[in-house]
Protein backbone atom coordinates (compact mmCIF):
# COMPACT_ATOMS: atom_id res chain seq x y z
CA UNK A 1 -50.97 68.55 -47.50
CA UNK A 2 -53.01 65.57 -49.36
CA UNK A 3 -52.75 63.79 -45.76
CA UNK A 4 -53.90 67.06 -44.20
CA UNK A 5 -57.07 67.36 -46.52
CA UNK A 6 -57.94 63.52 -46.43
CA UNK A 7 -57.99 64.00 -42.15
CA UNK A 8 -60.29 66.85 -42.53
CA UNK A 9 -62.56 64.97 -44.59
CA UNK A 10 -62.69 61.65 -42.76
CA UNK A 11 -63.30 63.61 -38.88
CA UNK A 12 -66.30 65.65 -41.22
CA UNK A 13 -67.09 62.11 -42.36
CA UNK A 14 -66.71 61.08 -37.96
CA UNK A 15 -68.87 64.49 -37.04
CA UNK A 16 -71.66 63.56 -38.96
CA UNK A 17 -72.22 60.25 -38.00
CA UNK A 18 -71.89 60.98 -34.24
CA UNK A 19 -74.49 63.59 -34.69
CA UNK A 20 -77.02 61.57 -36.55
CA UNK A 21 -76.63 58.77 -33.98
CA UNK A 22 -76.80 61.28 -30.87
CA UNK A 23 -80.13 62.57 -32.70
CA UNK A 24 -81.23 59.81 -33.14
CA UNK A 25 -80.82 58.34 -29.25
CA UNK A 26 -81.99 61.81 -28.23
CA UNK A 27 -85.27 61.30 -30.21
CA UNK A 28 -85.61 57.94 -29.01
CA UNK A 29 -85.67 59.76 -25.44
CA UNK A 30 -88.50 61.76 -26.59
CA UNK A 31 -85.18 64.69 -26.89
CA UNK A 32 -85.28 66.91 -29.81
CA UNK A 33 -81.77 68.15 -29.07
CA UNK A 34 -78.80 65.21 -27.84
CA UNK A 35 -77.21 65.63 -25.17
CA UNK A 36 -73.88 64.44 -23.70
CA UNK A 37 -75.07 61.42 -23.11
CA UNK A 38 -76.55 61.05 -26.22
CA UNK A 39 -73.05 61.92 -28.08
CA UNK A 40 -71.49 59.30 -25.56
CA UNK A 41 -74.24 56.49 -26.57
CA UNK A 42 -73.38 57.70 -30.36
CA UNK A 43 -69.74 57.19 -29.85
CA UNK A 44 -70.01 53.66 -28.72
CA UNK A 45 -71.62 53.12 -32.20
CA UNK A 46 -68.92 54.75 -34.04
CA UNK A 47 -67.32 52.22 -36.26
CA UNK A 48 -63.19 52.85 -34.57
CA UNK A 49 -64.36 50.65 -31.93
CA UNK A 50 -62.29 53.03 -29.48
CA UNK A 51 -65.10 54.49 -26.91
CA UNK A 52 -65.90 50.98 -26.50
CA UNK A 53 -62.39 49.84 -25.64
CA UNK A 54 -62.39 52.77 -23.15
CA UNK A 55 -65.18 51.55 -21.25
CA UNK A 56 -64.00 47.46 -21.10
CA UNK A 57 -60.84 48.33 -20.00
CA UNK A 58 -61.96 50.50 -17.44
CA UNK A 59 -63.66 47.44 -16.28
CA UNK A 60 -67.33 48.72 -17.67
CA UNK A 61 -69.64 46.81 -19.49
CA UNK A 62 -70.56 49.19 -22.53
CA UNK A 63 -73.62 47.87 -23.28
CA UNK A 64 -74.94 48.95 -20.00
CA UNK A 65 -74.68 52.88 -20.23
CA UNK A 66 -78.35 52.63 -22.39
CA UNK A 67 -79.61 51.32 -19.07
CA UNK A 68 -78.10 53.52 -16.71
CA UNK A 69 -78.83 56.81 -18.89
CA UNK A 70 -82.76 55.37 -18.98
CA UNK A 71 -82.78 55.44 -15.04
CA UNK A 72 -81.83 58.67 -15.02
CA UNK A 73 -84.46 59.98 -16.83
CA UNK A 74 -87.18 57.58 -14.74
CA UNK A 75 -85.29 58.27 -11.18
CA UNK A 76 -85.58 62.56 -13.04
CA UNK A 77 -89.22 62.26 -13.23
CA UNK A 78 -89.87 60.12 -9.69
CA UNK A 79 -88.46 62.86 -8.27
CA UNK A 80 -91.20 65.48 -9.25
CA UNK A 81 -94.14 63.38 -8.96
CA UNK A 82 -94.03 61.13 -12.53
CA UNK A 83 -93.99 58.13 -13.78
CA UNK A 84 -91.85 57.39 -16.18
CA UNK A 85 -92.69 53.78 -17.28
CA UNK A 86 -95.55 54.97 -19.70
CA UNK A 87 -94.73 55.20 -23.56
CA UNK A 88 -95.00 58.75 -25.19
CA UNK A 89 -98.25 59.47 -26.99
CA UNK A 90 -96.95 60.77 -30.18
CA UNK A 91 -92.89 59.72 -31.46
CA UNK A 92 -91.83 62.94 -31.34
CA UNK A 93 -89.40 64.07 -35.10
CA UNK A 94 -86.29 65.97 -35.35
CA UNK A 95 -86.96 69.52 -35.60
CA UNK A 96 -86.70 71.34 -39.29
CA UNK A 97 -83.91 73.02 -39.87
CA UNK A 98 -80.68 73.27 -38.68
CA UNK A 99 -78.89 70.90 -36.32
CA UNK A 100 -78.92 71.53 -32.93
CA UNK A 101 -78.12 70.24 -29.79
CA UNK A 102 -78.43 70.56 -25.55
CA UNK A 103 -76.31 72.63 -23.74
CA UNK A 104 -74.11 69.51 -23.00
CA UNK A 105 -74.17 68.00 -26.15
CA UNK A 106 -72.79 71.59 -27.56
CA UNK A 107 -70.19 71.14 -24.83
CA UNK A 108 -68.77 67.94 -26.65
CA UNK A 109 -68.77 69.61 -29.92
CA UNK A 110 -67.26 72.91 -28.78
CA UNK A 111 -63.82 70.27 -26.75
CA UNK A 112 -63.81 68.11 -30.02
CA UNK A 113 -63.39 71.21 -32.56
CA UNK A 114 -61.16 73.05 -29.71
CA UNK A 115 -58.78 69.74 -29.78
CA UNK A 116 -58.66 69.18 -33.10
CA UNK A 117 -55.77 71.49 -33.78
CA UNK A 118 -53.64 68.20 -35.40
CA UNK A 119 -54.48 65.83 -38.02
CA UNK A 120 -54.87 62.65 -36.14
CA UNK A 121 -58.15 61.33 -36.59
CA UNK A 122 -61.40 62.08 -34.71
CA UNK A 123 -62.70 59.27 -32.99
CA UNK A 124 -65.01 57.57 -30.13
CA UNK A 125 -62.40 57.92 -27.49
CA UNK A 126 -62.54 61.66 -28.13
CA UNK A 127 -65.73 61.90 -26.98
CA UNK A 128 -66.00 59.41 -24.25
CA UNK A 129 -62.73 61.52 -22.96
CA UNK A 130 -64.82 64.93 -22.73
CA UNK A 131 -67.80 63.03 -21.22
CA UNK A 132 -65.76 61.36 -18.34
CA UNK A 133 -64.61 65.29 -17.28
CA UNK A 134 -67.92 66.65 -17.14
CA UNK A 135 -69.40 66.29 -13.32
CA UNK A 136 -72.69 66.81 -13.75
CA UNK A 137 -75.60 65.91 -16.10
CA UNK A 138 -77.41 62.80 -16.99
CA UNK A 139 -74.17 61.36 -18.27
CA UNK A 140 -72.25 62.15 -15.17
CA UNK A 141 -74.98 60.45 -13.21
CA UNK A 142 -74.52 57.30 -15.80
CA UNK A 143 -71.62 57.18 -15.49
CA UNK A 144 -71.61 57.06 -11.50
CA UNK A 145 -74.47 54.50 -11.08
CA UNK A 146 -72.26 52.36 -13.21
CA UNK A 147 -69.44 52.25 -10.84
CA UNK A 148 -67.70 54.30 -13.08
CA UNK A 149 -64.10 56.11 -12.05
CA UNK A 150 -64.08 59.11 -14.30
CA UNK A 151 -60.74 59.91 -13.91
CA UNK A 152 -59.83 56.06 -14.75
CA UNK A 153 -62.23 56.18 -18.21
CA UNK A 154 -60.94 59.26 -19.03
CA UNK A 155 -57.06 58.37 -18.39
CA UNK A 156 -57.92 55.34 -20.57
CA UNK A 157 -59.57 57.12 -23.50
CA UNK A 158 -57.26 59.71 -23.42
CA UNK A 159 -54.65 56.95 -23.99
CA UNK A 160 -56.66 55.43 -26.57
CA UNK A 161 -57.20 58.68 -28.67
CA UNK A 162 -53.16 59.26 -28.10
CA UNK A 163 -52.34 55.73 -30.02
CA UNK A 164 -54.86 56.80 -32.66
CA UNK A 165 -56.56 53.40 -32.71
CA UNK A 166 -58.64 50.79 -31.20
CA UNK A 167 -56.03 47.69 -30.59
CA UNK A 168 -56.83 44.21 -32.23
């Protein structure tokens, strides 16, 4: 039961910090809510090390999904007549109140909370997991201008999050 409790505590302990970093990468995007690809970002930053295990041996350089994600957004606005190169007038805050996120970051936290029925811990693998099953979004299309296999990244995090740990 004490193993049980201490779990709980250390994924609430996991939660938070992926949702302040996804926030945080959101608001960087000029975002108020994160979405998926902010929670993927976030996960790479998570201390386990595990999301970015998935992505090198999936033969992905992980510091390259900031990059990719940001041409998504520029390629977004081409598209209807913007550009995208300009910084934002005003940093824009986190809103008041309680947290909240996009559609797809909701997504991730809806398959995390649905999977945690054990007591293994929560980590980065998790995440990068759900993201590599989603086909569409701005993480989807990340992920593809990468040269990313989904079903390979996924298959590899999903292996990752089964051993519990990133390896040494």
């Amino acid at each position: 039961m004490f193993q049980a409790i201490k779990s709980k505590l250390s994924n609430m302990s996991t939660i938070k910090l992926l949702c302040e970093r996804a926030e945080t990468y959101a608001l960087l995007d000029q975002q108020r809510e994160p979405g998926a690809e902010h929670f993927l970002l976030a996960a790479l930053d998570l201390p386990d090390g595990t999301a970015r295990l998935a992505f090198e041996q999936s033969g992905v350089e992980p510091d390259a999904l900031r990059a990719a994600i940001e041409r998504q957004y520029v390629d977004a606005l081409r598209l209807i007549g913007l550009k995208a190169d300009t910084p934002a007038d005003m940093p824009i805050s986190a809103s008041p109140g309680f947290y909240q996120a996009a559609s797809s970051g909701r997504e991730i936290m809806q398959e995390l909370a649905a999977s945690r029925k054990d007591h293994r811990p929560l980590l980065g693998a998790h995440v990068v997991g759900i993201v590599a099953g989603m086909s569409h979004g701005v993480a989807a299309r990340a992920l593809r201008a990468l040269g990313v296999d989904a079903v390979v990244l996924r298959s590899a995090a999903d292996a990752i999050a089964e051993n519990g740990h990133a390896k040494a």
